[in-house]
Protein backbone atom coordinates (compact mmCIF):
# COMPACT_ATOMS: atom_id res chain seq x y z
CA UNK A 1 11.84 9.10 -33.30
CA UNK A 2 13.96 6.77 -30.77
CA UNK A 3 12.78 6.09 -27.38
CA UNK A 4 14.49 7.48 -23.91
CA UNK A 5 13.58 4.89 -21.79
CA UNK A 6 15.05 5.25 -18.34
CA UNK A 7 15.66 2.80 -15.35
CA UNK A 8 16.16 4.39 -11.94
CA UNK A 9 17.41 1.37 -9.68
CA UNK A 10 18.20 2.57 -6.23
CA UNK A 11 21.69 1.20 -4.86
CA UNK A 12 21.08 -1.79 -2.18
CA UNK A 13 18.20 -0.18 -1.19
CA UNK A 14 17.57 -1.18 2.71
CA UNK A 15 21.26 -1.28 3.73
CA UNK A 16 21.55 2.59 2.11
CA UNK A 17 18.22 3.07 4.48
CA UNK A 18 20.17 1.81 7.47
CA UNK A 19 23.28 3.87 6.35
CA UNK A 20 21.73 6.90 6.04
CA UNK A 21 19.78 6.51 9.65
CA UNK A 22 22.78 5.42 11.17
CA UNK A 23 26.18 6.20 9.37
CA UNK A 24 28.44 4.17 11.63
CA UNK A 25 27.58 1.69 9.16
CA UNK A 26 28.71 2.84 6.10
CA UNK A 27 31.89 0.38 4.51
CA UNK A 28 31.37 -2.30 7.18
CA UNK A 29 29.58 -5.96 5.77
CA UNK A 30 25.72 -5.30 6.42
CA UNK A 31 23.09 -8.46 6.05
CA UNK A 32 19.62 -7.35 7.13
CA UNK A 33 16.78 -10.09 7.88
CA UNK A 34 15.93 -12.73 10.30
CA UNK A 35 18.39 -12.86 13.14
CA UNK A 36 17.51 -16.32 13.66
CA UNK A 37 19.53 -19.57 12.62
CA UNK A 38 16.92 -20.17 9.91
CA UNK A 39 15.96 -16.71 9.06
CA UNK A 40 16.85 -15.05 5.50
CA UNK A 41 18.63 -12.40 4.18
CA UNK A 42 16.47 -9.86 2.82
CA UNK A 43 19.40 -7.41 1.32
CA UNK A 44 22.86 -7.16 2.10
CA UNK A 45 25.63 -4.30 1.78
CA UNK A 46 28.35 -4.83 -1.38
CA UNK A 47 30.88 -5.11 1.44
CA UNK A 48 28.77 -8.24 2.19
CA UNK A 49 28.42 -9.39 -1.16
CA UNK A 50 32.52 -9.63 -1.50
CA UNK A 51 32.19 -12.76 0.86
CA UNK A 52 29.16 -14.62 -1.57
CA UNK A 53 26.33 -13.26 0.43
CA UNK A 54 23.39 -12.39 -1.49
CA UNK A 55 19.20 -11.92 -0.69
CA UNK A 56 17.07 -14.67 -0.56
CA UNK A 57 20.22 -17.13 1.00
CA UNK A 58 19.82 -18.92 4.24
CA UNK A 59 20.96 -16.74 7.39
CA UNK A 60 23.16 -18.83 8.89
CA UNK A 61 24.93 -19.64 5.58
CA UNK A 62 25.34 -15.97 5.06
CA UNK A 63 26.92 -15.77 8.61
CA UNK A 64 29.26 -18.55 7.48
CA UNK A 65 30.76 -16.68 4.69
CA UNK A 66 30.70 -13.29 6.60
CA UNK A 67 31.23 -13.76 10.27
CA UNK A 68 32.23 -10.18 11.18
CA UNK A 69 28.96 -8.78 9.25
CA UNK A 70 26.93 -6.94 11.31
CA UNK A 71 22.98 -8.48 11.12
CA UNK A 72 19.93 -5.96 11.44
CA UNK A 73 16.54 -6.83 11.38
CA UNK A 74 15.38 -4.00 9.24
CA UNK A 75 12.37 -1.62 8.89
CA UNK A 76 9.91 -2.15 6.53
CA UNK A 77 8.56 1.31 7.68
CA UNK A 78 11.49 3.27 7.10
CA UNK A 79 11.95 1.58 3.66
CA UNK A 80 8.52 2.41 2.51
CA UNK A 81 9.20 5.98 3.74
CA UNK A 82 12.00 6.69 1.14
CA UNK A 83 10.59 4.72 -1.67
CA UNK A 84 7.37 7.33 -1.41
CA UNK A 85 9.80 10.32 -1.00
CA UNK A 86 11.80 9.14 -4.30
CA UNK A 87 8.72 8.50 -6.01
CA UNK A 88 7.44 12.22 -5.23
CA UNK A 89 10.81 13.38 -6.29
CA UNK A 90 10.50 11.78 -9.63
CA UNK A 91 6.95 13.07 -9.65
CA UNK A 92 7.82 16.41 -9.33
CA UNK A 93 10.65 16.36 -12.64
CA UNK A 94 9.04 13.46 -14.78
CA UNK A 95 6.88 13.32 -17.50
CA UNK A 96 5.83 9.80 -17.76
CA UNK A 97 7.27 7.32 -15.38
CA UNK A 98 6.45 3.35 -13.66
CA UNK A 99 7.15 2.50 -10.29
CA UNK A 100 8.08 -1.39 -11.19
CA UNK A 101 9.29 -1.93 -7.10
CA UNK A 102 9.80 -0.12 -4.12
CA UNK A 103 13.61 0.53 -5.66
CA UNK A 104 12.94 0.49 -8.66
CA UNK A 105 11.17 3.28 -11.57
CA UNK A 106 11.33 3.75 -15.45
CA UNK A 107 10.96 6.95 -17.16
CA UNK A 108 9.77 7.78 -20.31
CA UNK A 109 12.22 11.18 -21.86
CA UNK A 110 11.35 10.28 -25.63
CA UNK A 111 11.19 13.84 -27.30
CA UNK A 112 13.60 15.79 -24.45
CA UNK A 113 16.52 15.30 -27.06
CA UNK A 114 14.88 18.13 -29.17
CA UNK A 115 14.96 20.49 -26.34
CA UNK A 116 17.89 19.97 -24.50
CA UNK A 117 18.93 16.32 -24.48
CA UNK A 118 17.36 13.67 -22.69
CA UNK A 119 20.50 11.84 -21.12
CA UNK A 120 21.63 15.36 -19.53
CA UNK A 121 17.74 15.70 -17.94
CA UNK A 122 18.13 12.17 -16.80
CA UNK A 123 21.44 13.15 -15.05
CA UNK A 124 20.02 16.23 -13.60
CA UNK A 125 17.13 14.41 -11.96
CA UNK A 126 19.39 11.49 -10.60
CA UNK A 127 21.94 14.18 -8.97
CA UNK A 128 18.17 15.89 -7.36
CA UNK A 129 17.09 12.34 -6.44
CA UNK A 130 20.72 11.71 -4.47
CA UNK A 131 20.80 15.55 -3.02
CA UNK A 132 16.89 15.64 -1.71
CA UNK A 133 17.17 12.38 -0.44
CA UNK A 134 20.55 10.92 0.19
CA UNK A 135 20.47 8.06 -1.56
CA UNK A 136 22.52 6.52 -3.85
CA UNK A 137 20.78 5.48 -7.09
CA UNK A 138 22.01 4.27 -10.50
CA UNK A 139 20.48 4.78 -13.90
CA UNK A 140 20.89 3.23 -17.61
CA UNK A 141 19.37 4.64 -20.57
CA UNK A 142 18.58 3.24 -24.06
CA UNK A 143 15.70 2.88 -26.55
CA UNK A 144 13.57 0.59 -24.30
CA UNK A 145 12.83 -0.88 -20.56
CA UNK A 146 14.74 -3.92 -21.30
CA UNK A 147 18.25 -2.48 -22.09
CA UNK A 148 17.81 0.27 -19.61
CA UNK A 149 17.63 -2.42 -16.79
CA UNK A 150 20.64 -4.64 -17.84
CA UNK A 151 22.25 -1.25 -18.51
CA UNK A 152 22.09 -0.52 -14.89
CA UNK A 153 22.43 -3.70 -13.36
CA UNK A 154 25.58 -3.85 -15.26
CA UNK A 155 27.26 -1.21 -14.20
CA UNK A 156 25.65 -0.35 -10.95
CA UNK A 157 26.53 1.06 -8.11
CA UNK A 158 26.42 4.78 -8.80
CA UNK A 159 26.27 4.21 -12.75
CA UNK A 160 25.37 6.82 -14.87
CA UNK A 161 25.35 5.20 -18.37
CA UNK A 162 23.61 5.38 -22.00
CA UNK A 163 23.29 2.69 -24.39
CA UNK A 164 23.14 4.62 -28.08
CA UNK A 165 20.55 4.14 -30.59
CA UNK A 166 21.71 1.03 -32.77
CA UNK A 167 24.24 -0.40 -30.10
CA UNK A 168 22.00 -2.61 -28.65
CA UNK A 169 22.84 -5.86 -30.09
CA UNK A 170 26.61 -4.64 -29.19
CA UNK A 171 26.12 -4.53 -25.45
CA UNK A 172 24.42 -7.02 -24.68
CA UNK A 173 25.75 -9.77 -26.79
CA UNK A 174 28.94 -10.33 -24.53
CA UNK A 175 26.98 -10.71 -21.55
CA UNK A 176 25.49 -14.18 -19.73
CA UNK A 177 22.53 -15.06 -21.11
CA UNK A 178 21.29 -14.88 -17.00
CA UNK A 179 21.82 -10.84 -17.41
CA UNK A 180 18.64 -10.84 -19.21
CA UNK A 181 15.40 -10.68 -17.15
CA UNK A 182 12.99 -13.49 -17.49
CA UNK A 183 15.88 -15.84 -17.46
CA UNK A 184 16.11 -17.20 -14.29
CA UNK A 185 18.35 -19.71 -12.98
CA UNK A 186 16.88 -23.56 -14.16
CA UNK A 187 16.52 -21.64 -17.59
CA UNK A 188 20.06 -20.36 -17.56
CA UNK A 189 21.24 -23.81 -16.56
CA UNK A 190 19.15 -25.25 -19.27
CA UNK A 191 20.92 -22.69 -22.00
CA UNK A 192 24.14 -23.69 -20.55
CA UNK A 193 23.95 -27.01 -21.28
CA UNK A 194 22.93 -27.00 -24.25
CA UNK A 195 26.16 -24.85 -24.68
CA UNK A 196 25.18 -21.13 -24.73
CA UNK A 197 26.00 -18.83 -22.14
CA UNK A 198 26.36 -15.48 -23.98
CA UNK A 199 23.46 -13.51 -25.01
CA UNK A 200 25.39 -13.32 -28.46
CA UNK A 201 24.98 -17.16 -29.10
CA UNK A 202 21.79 -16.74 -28.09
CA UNK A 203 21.08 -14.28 -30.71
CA UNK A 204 22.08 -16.50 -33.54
CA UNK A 205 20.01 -19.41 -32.56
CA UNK A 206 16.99 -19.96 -35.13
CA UNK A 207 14.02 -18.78 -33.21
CA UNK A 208 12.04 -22.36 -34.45
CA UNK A 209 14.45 -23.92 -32.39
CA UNK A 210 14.07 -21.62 -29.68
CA UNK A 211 10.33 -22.35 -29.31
CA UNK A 212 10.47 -26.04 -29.91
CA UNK A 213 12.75 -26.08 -26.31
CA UNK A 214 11.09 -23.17 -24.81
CA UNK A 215 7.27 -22.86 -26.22
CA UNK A 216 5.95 -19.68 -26.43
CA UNK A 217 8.10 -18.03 -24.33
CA UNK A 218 11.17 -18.63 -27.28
CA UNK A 219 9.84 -16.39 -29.01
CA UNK A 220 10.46 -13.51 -25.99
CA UNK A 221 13.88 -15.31 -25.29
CA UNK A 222 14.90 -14.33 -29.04
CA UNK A 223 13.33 -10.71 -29.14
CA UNK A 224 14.78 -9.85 -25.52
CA UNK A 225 18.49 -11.60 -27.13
CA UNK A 226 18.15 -8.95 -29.96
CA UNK A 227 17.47 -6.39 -27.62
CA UNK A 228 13.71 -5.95 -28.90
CA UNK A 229 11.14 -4.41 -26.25
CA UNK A 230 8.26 -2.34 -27.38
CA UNK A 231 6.55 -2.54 -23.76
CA UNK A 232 5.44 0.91 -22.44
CA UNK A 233 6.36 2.76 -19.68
CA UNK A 234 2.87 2.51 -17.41
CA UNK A 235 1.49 5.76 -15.53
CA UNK A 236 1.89 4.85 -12.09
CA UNK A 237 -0.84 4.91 -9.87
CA UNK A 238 -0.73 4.51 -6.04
CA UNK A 239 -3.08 1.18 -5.89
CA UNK A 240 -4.82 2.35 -2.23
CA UNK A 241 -6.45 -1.55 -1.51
CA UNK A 242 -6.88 -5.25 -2.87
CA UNK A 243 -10.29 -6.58 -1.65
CA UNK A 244 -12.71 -9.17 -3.04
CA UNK A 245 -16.11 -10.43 -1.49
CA UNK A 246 -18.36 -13.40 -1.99
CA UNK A 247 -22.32 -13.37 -2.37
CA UNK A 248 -23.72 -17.08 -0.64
CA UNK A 249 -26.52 -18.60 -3.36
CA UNK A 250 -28.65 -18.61 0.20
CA UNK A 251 -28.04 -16.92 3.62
CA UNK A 252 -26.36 -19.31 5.44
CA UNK A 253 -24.95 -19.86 9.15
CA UNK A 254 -22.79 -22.49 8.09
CA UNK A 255 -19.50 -21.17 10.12
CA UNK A 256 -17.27 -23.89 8.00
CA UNK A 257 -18.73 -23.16 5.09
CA UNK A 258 -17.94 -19.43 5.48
CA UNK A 259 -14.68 -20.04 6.80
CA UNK A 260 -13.77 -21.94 4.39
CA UNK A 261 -14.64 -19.16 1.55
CA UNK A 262 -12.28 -16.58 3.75
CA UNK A 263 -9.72 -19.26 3.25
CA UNK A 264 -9.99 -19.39 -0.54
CA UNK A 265 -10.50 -15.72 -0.61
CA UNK A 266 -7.11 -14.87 1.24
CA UNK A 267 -5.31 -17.40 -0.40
CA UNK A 268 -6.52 -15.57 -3.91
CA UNK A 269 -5.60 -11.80 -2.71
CA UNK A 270 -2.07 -12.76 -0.98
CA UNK A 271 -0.74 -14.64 -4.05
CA UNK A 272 -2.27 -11.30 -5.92
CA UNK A 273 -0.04 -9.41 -3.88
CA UNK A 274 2.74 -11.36 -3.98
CA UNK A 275 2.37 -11.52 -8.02
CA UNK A 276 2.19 -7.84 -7.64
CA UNK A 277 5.22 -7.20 -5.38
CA UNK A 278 3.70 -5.89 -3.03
CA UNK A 279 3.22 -6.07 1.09
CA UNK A 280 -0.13 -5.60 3.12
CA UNK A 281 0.29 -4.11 6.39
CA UNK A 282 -3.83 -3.40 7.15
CA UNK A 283 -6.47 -6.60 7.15
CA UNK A 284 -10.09 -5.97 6.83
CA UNK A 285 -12.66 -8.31 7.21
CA UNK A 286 -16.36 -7.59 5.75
CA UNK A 287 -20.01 -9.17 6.91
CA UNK A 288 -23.36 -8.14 5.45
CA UNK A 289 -26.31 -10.13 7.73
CA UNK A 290 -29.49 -11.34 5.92
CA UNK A 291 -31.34 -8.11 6.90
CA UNK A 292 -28.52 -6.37 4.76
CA UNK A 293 -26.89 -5.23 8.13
CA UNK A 294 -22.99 -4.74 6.98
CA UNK A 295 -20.24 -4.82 9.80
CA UNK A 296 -16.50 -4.61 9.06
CA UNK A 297 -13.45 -4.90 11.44
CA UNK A 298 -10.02 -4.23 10.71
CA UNK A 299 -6.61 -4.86 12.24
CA UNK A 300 -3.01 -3.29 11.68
CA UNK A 301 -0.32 -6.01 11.01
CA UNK A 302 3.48 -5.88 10.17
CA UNK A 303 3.96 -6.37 6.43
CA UNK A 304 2.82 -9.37 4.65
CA UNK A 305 1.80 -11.05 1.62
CA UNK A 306 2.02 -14.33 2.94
CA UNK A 307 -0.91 -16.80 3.21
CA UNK A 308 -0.80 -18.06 6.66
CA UNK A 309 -0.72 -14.89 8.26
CA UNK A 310 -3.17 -13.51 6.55
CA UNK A 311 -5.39 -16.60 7.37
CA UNK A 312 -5.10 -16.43 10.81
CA UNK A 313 -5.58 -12.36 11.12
CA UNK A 314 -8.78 -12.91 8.77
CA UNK A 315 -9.55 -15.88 10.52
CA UNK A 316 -9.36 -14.19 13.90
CA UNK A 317 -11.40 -10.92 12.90
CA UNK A 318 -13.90 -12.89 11.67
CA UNK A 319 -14.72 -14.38 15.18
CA UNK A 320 -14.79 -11.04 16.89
CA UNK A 321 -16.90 -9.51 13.92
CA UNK A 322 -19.74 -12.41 13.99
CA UNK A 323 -21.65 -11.74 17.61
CA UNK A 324 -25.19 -11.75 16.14
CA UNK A 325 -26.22 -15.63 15.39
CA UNK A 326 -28.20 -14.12 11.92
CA UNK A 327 -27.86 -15.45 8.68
CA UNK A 328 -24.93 -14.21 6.66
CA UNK A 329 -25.94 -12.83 3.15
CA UNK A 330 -22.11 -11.76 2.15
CA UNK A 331 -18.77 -11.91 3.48
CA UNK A 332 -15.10 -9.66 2.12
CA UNK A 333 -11.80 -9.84 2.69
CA UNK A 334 -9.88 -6.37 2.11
CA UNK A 335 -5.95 -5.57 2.65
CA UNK A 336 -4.61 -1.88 2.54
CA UNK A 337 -1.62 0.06 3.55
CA UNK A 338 0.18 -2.17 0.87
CA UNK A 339 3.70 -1.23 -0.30
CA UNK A 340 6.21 -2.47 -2.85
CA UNK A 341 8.47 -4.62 -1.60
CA UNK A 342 10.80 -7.55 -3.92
CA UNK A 343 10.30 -10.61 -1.67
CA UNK A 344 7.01 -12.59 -1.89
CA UNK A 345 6.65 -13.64 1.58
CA UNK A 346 7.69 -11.63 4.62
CA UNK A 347 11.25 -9.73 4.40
CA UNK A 348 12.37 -10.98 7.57
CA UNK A 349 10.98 -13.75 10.01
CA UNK A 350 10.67 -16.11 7.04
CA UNK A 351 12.30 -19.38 6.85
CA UNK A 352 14.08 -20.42 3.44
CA UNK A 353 11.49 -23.48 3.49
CA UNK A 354 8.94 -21.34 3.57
CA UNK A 355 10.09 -19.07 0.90
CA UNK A 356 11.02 -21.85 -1.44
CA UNK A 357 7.83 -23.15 -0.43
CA UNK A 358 5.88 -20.48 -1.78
CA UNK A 359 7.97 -19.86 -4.57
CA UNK A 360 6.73 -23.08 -5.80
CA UNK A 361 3.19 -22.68 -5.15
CA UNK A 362 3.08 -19.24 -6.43
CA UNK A 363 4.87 -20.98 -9.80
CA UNK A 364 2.04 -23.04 -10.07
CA UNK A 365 -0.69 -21.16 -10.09
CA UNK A 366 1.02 -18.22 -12.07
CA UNK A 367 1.45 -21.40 -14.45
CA UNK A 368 -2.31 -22.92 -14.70
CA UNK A 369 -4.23 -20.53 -12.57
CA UNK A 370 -4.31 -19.34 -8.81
CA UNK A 371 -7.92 -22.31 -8.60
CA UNK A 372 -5.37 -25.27 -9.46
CA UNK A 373 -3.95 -25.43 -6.31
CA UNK A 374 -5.79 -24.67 -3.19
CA UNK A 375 -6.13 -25.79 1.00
CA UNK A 376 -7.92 -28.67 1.20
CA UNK A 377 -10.34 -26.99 3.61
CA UNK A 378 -11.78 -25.01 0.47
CA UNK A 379 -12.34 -28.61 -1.23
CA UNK A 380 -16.20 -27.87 -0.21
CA UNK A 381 -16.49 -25.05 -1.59
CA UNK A 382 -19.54 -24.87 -4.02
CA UNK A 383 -18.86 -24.08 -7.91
CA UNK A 384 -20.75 -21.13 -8.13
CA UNK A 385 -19.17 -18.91 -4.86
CA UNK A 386 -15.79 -20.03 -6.08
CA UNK A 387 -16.56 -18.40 -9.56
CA UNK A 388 -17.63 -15.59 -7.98
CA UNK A 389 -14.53 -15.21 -5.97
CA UNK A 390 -12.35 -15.52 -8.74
CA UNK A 391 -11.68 -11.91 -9.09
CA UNK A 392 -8.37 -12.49 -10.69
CA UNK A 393 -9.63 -13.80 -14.12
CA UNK A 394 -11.09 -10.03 -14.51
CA UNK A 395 -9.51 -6.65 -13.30
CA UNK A 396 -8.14 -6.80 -9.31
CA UNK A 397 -10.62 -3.97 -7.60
CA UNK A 398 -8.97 -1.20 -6.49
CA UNK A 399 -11.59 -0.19 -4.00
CA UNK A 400 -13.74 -1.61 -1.03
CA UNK A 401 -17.04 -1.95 -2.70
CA UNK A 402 -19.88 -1.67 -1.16
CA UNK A 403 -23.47 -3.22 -2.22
């Protein structure tokens, strides 16, 4: 039996938010993010995208190519609102489905087609998803995740479109070899020069070759080429926390010592997040005293995933938590309230330094581990607590654990 895998991808997400709220907007050039010279666009309208504008580019370069566009800072709130109600929507209908973003979901329909066909379900629950929410939201459908999301990132906005059984290979192999997700843009310039820019040329390249220039990862460049995915679609689960905590070998009350274990610990959850896609919007800091005394104090913040933020709210709560001069036995970092969202850092007060600054950290330790590159305040760090604090080379806990 053939898969139905579907990809829901919701149509420029924020600026249909803004839309909706406020529909003086609709057909004009939109760019929401940073207001400021260097700020960044976080999503922009298609209007806006006519002009070269596109997420992630500097602000005032945006403004350069579209001066009449009007510039919103956004809400991260509102955003976060919708995604939930289109996830309960899909919910409600769907067997199996994955919330991969805050825009974005797969479905699993294999074994509707002997009832009443899965493409016409798929429509049905794409025409509730617009009318319950009013939204506009695209959707591709083939055997597999992979050619469901080029499907509808190919023929998006409001695309309603299914790839048949055995046509795989024919849809894709016209396309740019940067259609296909996991090729990014030094890889794509790397395939270019050596002369392939289709995904069909990719296809007929011998797959020893493919590894010799790309490792281990030319083998995924020639099964994704011949339109090969056999990944699942994952039950989605709302993930309620990210938290980790750190038992001292003695009670200690070495203040830079324990400061700088909240510094590794932060920097370990916020590049967990931001390998996750996802936002905090709630820090909680955690003390247990040598008498096994255990304090916590929390603090709402606007949403984040990025390091120095989170340093300096954990940082902060730390010195209002620690009044009683005793021996600490344990300290924990928690965030909550989190949120998909598809930039790393946050949506809109962030500088394109920054970003590409974390971009390139986060590549590094997603390369040779989150330890290999660290603040040099956590240099001191003993061994022993840093093993213990690596919560990343297990499971992530889900919950705020206490004892």
């Amino acid at each position: 039996m053939d898969r139905n895998i579907i990809h829901l991808d919701l149509d420029a997400f924020f600026v249909a938010v803004e839309c909706l709220r406020n529909p003086k907007l609709k057909g004009r050039p939109l760019i929401i993010g940073g207001q400021s010279r260097r700020g960044v666009v976080a999503s922009c309208s298609y209007e806006a995208r006519q002009f070269g504008v596109h997420s992630a580019m500097p602000m005032y370069l945006a403004m350069q190519l579209c001066p009449d566009a009007t510039v919103i800072s956004g809400d991260m709130e509102a955003y976060s609102y919708y995604s939930h109600l289109i996830t309960e929507i899909i919910a409600d209908s769907a067997p199996l489905f994955e919330k991969s973003s805050i825009d974005e979901f797969y479905v699993d329909a294999s074994g509707m087609d002997k009832y009443f066909g899965a493409f016409k379900w798929a429509q049905e629950l794409r025409r509730k998803i617009i009318r319950e929410s009013g939204l506009p939201i695209s959707m591709g459908m083939s055997v597999n995740k992979l050619v469901s999301k080029v499907t509808t990132g190919e023929f998006k906005p409001n695309a309603e479109k299914y790839i048949e059984p055995g046509t795989e290979k024919d849809f894709l192999a016209p396309l740019g070899v940067e259609k296909i997700p996991m090729i990014g843009r030094q890889t794509a310039s790397f395939l270019y020069d050596m002369g392939v820019r289709t995904v069909g040329t990719l296809r007929d390249m011998p797959v020893k070759f493919l590894v010799s220039a790309f490792g281990k990862n030319g083998i995924a460049l020639w099964k994704k080429a011949h339109g090969i995915d056999d990944s699942p679609v994952v039950p989605y689960s709302e993930q309620k926390s990210i938290s980790t905590e750190c038992t001292f070998d003695e009670d200690t009350l070495d203040i830079r010592r324990i400061k700088s274990v909240l510094t590794a610990m932060v920097e370990k959850v916020a590049f967990s997040l931001r390998e996750q896609k996802k936002l905090t919007s709630c820090v909680t800091v955690k003390i247990r005293y040598a008498n096994f005394d255990t304090e916590t104090r929390q603090a709402q913040i606007p949403y984040t995933s990025a390091d120095h933020v989170l340093l300096r709210v954990v940082h902060e709560l730390f010195d209002k938590l620690y009044q009683r001069r005793m021996r600490i036995r344990l300290v924990g970092v928690r965030l909550s309230g989190l949120v998909y969202g598809h930039h790393q850092i946050s949506l809109f007060d962030d500088t394109a330094e920054s970003i590409r600054l974390y971009q390139a950290m986060d590549k590094i330790k997603h390369r040779y581990g989150a330890e290999k590159l660290t603040r040099a305040t956590t240099l001191g760090t003993s061994r022993k607590v840093r093993m213990e604090m690596n919560m990343f080379k297990g499971k992530v806990k889900k919950n705020w654990v206490e004892g």
